[in-house]
N, C-alpha and C. Protein backbone atom coordinates (compact mmCIF):
# COMPACT_ATOMS: atom_id res chain seq x y z
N UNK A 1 13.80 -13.97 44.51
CA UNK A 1 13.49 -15.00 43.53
C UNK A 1 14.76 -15.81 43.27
N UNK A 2 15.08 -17.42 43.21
CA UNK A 2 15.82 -17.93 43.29
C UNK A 2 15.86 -18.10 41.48
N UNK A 3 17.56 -18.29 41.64
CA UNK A 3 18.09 -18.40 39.90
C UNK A 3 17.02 -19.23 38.97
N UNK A 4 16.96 -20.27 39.72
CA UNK A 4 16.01 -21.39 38.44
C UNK A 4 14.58 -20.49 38.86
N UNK A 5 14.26 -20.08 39.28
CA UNK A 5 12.56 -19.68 39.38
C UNK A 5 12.87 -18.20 38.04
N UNK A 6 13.63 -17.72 38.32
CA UNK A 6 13.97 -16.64 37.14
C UNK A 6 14.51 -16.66 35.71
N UNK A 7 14.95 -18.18 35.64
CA UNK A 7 15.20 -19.25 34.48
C UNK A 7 13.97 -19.45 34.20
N UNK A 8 12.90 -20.07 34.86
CA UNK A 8 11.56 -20.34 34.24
C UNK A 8 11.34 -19.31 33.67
N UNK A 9 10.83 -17.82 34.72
CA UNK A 9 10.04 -17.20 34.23
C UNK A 9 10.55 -16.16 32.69
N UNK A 10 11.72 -16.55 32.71
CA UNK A 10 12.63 -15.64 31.12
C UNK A 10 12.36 -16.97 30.40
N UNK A 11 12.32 -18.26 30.64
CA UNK A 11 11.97 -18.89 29.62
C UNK A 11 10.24 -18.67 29.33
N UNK A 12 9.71 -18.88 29.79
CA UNK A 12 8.37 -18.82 29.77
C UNK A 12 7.70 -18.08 29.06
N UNK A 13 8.34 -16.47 29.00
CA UNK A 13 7.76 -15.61 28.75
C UNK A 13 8.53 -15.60 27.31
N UNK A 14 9.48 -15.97 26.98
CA UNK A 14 10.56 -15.91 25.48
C UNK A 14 9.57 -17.22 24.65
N UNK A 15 9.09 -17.94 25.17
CA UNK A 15 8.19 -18.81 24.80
C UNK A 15 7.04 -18.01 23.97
N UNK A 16 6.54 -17.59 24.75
CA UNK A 16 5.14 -16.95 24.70
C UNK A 16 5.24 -15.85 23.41
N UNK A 17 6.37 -14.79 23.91
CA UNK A 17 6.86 -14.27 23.00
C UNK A 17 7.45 -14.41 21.94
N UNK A 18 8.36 -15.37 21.56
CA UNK A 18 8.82 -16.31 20.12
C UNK A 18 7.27 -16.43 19.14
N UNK A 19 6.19 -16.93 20.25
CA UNK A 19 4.83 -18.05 19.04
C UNK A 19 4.31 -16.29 19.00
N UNK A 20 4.31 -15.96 19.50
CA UNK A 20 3.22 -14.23 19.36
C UNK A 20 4.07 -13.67 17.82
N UNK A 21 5.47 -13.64 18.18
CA UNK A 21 6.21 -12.89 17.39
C UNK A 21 6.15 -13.55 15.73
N UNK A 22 5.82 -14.66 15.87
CA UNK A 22 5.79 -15.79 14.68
C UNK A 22 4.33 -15.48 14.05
N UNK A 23 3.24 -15.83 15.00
CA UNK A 23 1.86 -15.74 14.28
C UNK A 23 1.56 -13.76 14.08
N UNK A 24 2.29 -12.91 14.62
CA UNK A 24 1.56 -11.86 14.10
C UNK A 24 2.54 -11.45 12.65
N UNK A 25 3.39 -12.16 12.62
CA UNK A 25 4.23 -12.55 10.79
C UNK A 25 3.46 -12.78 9.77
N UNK A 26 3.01 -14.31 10.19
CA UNK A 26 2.08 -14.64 9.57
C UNK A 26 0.46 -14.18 8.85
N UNK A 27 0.17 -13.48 10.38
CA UNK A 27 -1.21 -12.85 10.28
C UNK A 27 -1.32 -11.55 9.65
N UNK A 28 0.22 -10.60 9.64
CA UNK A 28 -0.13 -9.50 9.06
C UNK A 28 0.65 -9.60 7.26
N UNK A 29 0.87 -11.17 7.18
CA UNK A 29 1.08 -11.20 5.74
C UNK A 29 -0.31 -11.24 5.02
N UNK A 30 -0.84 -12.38 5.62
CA UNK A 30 -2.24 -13.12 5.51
C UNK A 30 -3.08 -11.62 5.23
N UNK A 31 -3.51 -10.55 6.15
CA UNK A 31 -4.37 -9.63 6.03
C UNK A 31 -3.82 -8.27 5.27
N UNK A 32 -2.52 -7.90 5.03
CA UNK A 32 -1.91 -6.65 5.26
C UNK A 32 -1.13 -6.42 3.63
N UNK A 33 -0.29 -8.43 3.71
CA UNK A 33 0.25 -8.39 2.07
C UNK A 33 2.04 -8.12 2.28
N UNK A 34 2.16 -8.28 1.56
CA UNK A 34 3.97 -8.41 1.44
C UNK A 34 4.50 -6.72 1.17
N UNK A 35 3.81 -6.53 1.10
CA UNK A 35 4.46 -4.92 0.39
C UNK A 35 4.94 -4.14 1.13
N UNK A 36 5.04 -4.35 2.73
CA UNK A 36 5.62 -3.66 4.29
C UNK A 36 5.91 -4.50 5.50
N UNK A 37 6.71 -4.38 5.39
CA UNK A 37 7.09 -5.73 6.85
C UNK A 37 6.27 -5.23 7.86
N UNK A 38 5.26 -5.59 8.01
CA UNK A 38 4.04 -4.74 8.73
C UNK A 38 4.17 -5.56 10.07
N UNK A 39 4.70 -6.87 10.31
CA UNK A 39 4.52 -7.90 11.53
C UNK A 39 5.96 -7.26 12.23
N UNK A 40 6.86 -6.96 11.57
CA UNK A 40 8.04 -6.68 12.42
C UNK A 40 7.53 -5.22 13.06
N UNK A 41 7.05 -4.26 12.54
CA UNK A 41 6.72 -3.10 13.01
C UNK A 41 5.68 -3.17 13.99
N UNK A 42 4.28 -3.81 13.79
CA UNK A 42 3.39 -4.23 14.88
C UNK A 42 4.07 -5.56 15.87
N UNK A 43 5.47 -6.40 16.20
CA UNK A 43 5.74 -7.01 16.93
C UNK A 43 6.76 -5.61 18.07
N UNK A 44 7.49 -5.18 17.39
CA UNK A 44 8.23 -4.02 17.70
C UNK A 44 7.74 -2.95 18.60
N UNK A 45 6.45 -2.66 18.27
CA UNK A 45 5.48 -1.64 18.43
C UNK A 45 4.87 -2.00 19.81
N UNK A 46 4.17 -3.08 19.71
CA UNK A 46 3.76 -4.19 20.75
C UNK A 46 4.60 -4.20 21.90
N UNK A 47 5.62 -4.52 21.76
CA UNK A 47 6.54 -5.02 22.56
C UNK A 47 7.44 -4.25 23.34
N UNK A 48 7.57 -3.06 22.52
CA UNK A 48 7.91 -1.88 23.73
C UNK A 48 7.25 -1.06 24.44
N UNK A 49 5.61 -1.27 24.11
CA UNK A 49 4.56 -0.73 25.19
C UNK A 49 4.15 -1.61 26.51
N UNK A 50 5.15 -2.90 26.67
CA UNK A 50 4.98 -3.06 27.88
C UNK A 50 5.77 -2.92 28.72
N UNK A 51 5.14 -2.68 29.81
CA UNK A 51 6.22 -2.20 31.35
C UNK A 51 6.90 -2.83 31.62
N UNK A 52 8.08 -2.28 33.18
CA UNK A 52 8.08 -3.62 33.75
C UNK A 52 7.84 -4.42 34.96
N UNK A 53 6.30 -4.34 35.05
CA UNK A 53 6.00 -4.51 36.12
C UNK A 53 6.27 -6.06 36.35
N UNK A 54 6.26 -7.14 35.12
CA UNK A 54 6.74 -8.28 35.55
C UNK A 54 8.20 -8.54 34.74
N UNK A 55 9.26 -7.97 35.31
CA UNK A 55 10.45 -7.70 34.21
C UNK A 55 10.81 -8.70 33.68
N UNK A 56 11.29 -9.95 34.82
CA UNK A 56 11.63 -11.08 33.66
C UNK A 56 10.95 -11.58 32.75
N UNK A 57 9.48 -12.15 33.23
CA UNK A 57 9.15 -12.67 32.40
C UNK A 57 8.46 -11.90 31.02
N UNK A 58 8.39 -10.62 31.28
CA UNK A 58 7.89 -10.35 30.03
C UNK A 58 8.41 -9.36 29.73
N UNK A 59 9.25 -8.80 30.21
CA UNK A 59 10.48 -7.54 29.45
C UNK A 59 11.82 -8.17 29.01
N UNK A 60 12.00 -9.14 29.72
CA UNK A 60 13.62 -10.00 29.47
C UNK A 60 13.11 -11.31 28.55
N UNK A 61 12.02 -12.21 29.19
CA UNK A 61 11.73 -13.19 28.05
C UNK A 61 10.43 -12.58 27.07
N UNK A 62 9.53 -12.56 27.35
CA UNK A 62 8.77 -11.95 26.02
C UNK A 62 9.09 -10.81 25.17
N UNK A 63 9.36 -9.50 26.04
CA UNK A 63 9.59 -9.11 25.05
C UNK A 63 10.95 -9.32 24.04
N UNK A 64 11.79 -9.47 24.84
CA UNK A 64 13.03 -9.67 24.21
C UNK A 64 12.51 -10.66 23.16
N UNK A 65 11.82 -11.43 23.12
CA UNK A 65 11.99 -12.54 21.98
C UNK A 65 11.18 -11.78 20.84
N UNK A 66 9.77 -11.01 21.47
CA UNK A 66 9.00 -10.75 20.43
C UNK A 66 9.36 -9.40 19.99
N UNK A 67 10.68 -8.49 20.12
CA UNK A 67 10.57 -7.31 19.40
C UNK A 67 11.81 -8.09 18.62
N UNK A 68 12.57 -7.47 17.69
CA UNK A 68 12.93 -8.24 16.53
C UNK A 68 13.79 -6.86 15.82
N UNK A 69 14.82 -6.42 16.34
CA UNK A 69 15.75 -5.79 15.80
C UNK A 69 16.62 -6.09 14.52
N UNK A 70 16.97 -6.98 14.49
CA UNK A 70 17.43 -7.74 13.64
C UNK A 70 16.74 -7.85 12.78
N UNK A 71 15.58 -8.36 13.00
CA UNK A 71 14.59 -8.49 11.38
C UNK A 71 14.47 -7.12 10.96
N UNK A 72 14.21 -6.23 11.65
CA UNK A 72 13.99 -5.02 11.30
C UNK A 72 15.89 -4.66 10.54
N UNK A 73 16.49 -4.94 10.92
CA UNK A 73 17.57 -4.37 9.70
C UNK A 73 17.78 -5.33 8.91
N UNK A 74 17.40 -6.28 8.75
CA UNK A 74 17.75 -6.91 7.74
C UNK A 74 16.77 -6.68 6.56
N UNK A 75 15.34 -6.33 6.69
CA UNK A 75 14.56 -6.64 6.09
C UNK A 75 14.28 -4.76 5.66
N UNK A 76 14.97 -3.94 5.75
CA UNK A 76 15.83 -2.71 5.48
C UNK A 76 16.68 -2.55 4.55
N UNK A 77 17.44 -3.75 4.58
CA UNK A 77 19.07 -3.46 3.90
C UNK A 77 18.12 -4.35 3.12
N UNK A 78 17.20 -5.11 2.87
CA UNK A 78 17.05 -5.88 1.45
C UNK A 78 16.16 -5.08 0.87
N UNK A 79 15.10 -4.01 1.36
CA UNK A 79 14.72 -2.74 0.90
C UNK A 79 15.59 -1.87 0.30
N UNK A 80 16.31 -1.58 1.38
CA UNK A 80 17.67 -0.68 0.44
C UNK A 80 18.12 -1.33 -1.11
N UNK A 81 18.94 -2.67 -0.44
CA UNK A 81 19.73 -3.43 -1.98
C UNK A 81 18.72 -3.60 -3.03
N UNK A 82 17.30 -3.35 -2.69
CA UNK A 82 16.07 -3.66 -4.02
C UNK A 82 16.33 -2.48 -4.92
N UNK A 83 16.37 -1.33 -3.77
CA UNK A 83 16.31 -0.09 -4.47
C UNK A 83 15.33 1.04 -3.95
N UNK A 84 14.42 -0.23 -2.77
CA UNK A 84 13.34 0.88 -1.69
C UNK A 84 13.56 1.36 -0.78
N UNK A 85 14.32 2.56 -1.97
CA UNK A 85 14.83 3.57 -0.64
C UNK A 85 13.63 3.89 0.33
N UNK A 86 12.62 4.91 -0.46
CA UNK A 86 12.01 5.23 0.28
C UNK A 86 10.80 4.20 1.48
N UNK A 87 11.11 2.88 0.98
CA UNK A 87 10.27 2.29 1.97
C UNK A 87 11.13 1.45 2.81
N UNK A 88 12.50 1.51 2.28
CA UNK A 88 13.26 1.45 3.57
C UNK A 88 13.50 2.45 5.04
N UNK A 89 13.32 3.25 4.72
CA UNK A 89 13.17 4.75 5.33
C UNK A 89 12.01 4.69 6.14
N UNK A 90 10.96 4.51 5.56
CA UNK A 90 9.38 4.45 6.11
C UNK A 90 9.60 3.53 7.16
N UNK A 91 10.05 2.06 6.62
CA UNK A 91 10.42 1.11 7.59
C UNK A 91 11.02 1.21 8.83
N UNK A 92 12.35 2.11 8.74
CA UNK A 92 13.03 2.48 9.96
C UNK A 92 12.04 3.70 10.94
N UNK A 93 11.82 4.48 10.37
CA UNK A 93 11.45 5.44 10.83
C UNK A 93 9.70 4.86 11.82
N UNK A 94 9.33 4.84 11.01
CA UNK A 94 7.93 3.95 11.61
C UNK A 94 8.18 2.55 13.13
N UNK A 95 9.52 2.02 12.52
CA UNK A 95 9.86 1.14 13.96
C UNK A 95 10.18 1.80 15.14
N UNK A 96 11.36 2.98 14.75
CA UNK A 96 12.11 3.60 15.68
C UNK A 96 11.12 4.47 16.31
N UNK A 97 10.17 5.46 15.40
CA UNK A 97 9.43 6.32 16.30
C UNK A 97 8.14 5.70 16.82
N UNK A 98 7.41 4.50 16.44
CA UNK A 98 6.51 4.04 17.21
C UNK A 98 6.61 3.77 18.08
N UNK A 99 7.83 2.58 17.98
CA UNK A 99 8.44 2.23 19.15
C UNK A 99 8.44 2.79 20.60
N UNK A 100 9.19 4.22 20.26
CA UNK A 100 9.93 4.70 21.27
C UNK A 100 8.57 5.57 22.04
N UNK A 101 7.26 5.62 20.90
CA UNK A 101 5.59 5.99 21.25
C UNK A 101 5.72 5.20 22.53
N UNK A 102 5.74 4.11 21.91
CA UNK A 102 4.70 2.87 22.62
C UNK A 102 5.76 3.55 23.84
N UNK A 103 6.74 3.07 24.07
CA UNK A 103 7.90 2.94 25.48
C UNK A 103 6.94 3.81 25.95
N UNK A 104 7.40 5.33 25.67
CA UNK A 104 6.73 6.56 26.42
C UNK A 104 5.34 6.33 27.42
N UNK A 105 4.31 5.69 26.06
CA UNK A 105 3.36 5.72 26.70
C UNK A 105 3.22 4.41 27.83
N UNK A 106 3.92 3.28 27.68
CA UNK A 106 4.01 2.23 28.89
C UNK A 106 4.53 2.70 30.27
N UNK A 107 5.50 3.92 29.68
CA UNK A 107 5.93 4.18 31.34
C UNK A 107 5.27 5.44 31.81
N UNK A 108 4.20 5.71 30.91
CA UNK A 108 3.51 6.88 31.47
C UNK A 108 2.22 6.18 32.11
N UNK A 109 1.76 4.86 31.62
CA UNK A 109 0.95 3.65 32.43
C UNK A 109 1.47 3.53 33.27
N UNK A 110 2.79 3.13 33.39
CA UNK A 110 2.98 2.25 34.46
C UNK A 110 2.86 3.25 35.48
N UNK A 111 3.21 4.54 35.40
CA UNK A 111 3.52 5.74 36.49
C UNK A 111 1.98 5.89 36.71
N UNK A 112 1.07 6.33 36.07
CA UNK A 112 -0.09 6.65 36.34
C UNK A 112 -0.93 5.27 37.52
N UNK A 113 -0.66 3.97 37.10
CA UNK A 113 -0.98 2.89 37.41
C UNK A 113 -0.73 2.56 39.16
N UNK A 114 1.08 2.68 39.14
CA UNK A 114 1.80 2.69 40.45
C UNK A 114 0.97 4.10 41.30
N UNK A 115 0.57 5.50 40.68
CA UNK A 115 0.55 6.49 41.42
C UNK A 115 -1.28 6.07 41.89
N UNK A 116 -2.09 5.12 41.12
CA UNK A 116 -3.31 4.70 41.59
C UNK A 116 -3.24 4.04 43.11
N UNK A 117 -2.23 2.93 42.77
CA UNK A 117 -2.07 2.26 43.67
C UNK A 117 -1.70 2.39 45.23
N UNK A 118 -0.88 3.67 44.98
CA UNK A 118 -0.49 4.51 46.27
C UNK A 118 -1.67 4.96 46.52
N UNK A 119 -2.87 5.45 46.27
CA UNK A 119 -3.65 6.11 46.73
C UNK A 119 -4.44 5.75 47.89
């Protein structure tokens, strides 16, 4: 794959991933309510259950845009400085171990998926 064809496809997919990462903000304020950063945890969550079967464009540009580390500590430490401890805690803990769910189970897809394909 030539440099600019791998420029598209990390842009493309950071695209895709930026508006996903934005409207499921929105959507899990809209349904869910302010009381749990519920969009950073379901963008987070999301985003490390995919493989990499198409790496740039959607492990380097999508997901990279749509998981959100950063929001996730920031929006922690203003839990903490409120005084929610304990739903700062919930917060971390719920990102870090779903997260690392989702990973598990993407590369236990992707293995099961690749071992179809050999068949």
């Amino acid at each position: 794959m030539s440099a600019l064809a791998s420029i598209l496809s990390i842009g493309a997919g950071a695209t895709v991933g930026a508006s996903c990462r934005y409207y499921i903000g929105v959507l899990s304020l809209q349904y869910l309510g302010k009381t749990f950063p519920y969009g950073t945890l379901i963008s987070n969550v999301v985003g490390t259950l995919l493989s990499e079967t198409y790496r740039l464009m959607l492990l380097v540009g999508l997901t990279g845009s749509l998981t959100t580390m950063s929001t996730l500590s920031y929006e922690s430490l203003e839990m903490l400085s409120g005084g929610d401890y304990g739903q700062a805690l919930l917060n971390i803990l719920l990102n870090v171990g779903l997260s690392l769910l989702a990973a598990s189970l993407g590369v236990m897809l992707a293995k099961y998926g690749f071992n179809l394909a050999q068949s």
